[in-house]
PDB file of N, CA and C in Angstrom:
ATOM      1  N   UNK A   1     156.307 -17.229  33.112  1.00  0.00           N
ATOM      2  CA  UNK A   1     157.500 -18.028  33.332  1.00  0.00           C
ATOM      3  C   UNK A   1     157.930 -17.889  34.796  1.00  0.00           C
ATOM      4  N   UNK A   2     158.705 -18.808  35.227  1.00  0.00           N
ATOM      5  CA  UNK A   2     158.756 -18.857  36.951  1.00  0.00           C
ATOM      6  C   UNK A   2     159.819 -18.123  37.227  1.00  0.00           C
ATOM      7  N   UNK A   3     160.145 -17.504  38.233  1.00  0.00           N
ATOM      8  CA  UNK A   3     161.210 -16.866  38.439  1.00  0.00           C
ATOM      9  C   UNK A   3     161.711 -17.010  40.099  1.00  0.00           C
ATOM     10  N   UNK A   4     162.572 -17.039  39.737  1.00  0.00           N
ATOM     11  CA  UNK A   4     163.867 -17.797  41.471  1.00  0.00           C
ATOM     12  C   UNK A   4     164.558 -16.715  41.580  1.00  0.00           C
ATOM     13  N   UNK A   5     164.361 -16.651  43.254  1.00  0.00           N
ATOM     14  CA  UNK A   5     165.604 -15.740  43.597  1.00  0.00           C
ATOM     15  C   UNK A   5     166.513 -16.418  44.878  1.00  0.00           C
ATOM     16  N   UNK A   6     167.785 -16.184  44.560  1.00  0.00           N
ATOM     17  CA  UNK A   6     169.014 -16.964  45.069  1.00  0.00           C
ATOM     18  C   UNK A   6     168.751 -17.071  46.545  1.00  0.00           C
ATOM     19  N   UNK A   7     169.167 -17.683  47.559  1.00  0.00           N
ATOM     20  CA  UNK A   7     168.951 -17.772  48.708  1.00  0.00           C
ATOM     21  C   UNK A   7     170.331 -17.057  49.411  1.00  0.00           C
ATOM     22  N   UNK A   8     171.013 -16.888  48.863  1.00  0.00           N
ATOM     23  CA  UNK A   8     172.305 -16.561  49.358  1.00  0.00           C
ATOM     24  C   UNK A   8     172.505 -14.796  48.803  1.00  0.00           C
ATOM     25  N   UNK A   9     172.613 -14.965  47.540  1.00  0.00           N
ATOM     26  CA  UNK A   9     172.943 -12.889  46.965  1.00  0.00           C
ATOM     27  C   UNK A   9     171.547 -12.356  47.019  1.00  0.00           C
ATOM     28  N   UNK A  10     170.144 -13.076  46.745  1.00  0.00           N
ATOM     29  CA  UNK A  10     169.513 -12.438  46.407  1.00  0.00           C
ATOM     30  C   UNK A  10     168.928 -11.893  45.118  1.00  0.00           C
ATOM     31  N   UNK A  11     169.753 -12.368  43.994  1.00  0.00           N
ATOM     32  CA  UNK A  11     169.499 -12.216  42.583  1.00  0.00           C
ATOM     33  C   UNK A  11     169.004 -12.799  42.171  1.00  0.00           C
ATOM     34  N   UNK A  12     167.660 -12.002  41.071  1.00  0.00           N
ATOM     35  CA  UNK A  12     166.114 -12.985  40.631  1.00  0.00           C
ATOM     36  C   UNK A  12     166.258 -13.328  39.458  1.00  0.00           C
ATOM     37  N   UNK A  13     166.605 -13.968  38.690  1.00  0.00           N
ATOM     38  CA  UNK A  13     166.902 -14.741  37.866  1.00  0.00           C
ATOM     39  C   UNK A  13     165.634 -15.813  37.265  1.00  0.00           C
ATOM     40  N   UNK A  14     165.507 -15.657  35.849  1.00  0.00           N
ATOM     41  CA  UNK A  14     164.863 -17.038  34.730  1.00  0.00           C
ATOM     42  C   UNK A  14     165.284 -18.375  34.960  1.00  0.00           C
ATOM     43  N   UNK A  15     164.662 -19.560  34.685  1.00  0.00           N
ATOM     44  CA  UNK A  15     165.537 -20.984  34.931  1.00  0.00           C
ATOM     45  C   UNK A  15     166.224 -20.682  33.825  1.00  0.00           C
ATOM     46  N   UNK A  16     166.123 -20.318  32.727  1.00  0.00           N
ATOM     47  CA  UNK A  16     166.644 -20.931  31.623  1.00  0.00           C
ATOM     48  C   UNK A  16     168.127 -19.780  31.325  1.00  0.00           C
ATOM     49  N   UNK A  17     168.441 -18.784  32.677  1.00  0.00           N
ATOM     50  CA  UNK A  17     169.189 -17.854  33.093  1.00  0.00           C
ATOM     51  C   UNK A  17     170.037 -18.845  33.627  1.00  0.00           C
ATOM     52  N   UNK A  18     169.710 -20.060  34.487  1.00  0.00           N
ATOM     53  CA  UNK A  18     170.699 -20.624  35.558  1.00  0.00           C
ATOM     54  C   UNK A  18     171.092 -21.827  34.925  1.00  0.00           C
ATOM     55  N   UNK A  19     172.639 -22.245  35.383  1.00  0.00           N
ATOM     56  CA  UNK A  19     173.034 -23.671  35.057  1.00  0.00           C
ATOM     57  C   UNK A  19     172.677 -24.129  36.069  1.00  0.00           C
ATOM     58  N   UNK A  20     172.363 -25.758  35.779  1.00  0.00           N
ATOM     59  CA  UNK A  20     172.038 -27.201  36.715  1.00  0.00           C
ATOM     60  C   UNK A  20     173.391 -27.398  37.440  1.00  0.00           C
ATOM     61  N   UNK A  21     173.126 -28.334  38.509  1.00  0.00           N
ATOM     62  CA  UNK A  21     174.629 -28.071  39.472  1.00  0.00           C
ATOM     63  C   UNK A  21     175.293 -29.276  38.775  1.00  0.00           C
ATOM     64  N   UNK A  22     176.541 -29.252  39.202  1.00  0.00           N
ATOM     65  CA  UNK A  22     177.444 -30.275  38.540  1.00  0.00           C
ATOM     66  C   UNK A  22     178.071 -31.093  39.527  1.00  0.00           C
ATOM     67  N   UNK A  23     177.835 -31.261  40.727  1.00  0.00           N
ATOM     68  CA  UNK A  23     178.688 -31.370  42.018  1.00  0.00           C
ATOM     69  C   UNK A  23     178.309 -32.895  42.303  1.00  0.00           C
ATOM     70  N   UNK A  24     177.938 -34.022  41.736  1.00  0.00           N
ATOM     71  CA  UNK A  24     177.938 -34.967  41.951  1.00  0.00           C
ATOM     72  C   UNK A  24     177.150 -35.759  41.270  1.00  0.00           C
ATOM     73  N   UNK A  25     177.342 -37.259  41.144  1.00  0.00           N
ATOM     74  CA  UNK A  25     176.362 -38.621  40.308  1.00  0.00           C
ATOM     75  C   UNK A  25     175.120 -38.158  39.810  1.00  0.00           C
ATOM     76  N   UNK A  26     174.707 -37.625  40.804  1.00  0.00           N
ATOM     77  CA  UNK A  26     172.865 -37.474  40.119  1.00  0.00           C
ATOM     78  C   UNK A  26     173.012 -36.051  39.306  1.00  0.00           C
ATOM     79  N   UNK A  27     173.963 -35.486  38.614  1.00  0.00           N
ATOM     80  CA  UNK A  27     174.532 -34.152  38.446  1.00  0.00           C
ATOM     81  C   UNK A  27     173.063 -33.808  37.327  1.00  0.00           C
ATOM     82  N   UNK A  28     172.221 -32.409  37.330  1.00  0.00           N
ATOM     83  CA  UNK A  28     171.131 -32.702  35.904  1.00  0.00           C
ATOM     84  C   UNK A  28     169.797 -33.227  36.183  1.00  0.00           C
ATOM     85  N   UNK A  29     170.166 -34.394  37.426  1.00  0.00           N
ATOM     86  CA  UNK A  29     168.716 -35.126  37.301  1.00  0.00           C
ATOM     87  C   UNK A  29     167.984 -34.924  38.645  1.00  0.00           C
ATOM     88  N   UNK A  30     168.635 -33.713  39.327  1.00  0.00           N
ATOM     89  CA  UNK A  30     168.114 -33.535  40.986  1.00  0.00           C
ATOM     90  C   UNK A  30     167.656 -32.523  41.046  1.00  0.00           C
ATOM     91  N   UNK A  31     166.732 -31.772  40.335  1.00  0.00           N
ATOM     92  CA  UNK A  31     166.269 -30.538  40.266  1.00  0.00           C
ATOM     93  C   UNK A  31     166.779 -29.597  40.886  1.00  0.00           C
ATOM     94  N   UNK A  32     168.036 -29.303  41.400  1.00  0.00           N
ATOM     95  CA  UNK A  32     168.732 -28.418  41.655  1.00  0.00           C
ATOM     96  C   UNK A  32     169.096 -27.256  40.763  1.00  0.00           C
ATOM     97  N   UNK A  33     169.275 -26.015  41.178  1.00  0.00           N
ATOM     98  CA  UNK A  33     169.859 -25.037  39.849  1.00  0.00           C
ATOM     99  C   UNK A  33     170.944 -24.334  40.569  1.00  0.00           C
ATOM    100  N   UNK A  34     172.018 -23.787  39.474  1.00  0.00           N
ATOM    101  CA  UNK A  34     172.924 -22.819  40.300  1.00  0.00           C
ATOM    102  C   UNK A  34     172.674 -21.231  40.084  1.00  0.00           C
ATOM    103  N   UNK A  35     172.958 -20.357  40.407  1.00  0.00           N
ATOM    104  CA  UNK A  35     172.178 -19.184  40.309  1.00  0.00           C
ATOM    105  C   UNK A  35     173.530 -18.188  39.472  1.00  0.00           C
ATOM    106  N   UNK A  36     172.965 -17.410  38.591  1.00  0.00           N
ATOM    107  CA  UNK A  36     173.807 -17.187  37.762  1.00  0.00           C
ATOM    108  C   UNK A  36     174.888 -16.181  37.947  1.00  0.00           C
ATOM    109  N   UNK A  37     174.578 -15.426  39.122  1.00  0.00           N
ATOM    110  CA  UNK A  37     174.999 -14.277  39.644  1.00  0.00           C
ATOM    111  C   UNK A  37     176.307 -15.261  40.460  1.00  0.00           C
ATOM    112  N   UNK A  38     175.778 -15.820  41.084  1.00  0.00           N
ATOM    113  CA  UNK A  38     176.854 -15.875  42.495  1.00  0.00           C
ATOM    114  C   UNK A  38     177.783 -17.637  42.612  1.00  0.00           C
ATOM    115  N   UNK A  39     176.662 -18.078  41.793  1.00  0.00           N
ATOM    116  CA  UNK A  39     176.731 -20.035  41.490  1.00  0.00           C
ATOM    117  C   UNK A  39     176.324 -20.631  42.727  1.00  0.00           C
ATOM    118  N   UNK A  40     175.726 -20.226  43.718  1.00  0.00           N
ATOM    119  CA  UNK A  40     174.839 -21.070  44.804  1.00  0.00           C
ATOM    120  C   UNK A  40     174.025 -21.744  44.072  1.00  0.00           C
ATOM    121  N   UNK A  41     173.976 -23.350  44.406  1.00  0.00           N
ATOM    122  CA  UNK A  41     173.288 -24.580  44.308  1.00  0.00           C
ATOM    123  C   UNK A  41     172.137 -24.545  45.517  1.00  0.00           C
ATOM    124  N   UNK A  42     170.961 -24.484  44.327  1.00  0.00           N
ATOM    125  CA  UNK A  42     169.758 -24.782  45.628  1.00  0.00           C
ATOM    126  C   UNK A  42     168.547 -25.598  44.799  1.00  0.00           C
ATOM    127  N   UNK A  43     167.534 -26.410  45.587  1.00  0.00           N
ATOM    128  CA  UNK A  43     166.598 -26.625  44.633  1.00  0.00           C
ATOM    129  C   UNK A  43     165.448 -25.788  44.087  1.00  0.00           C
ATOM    130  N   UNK A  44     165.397 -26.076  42.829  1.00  0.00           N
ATOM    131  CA  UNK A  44     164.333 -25.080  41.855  1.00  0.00           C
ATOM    132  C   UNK A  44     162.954 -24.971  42.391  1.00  0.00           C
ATOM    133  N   UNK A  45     162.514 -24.243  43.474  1.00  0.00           N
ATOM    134  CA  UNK A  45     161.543 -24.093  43.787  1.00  0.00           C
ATOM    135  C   UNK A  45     161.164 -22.403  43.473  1.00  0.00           C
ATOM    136  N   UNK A  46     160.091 -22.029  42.459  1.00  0.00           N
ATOM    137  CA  UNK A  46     160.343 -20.778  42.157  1.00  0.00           C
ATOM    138  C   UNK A  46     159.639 -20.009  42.757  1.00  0.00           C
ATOM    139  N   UNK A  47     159.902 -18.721  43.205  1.00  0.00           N
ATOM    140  CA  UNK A  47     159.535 -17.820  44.362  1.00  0.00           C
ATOM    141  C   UNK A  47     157.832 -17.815  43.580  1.00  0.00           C
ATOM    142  N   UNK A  48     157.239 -17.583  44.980  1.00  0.00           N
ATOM    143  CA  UNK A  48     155.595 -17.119  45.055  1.00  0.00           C
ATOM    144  C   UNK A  48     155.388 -15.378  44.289  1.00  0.00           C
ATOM    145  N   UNK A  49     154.457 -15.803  43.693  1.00  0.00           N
ATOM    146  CA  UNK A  49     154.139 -14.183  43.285  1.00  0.00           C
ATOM    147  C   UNK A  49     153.620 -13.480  44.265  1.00  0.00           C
TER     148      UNK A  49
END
């Protein structure tokens, strides 16, 4: 399973750990995630092993 870590705190987190951002029209459908620790919005690109 892929795993993301925040760009901002640093906390590595599951997708299915993070909510989708809510911050505008395309809200859900912009592959964005928010990170569960801190709520930084970034896109879901999941860290390299």
């Amino acid at each position: 399973m892929a795993e993301y870590r925040c760009p901002m705190c640093g906390s590595t987190f599951q997708k299915a750990q993070a909510s989708g951002c809510a911050g505008c029209m395309m809200a859900r459908s912009c592959g964005s995630i928010a990170c569960p620790s801190c709520g930084y919005e970034f896109p879901a690109v999941p860290e390299e092993a």
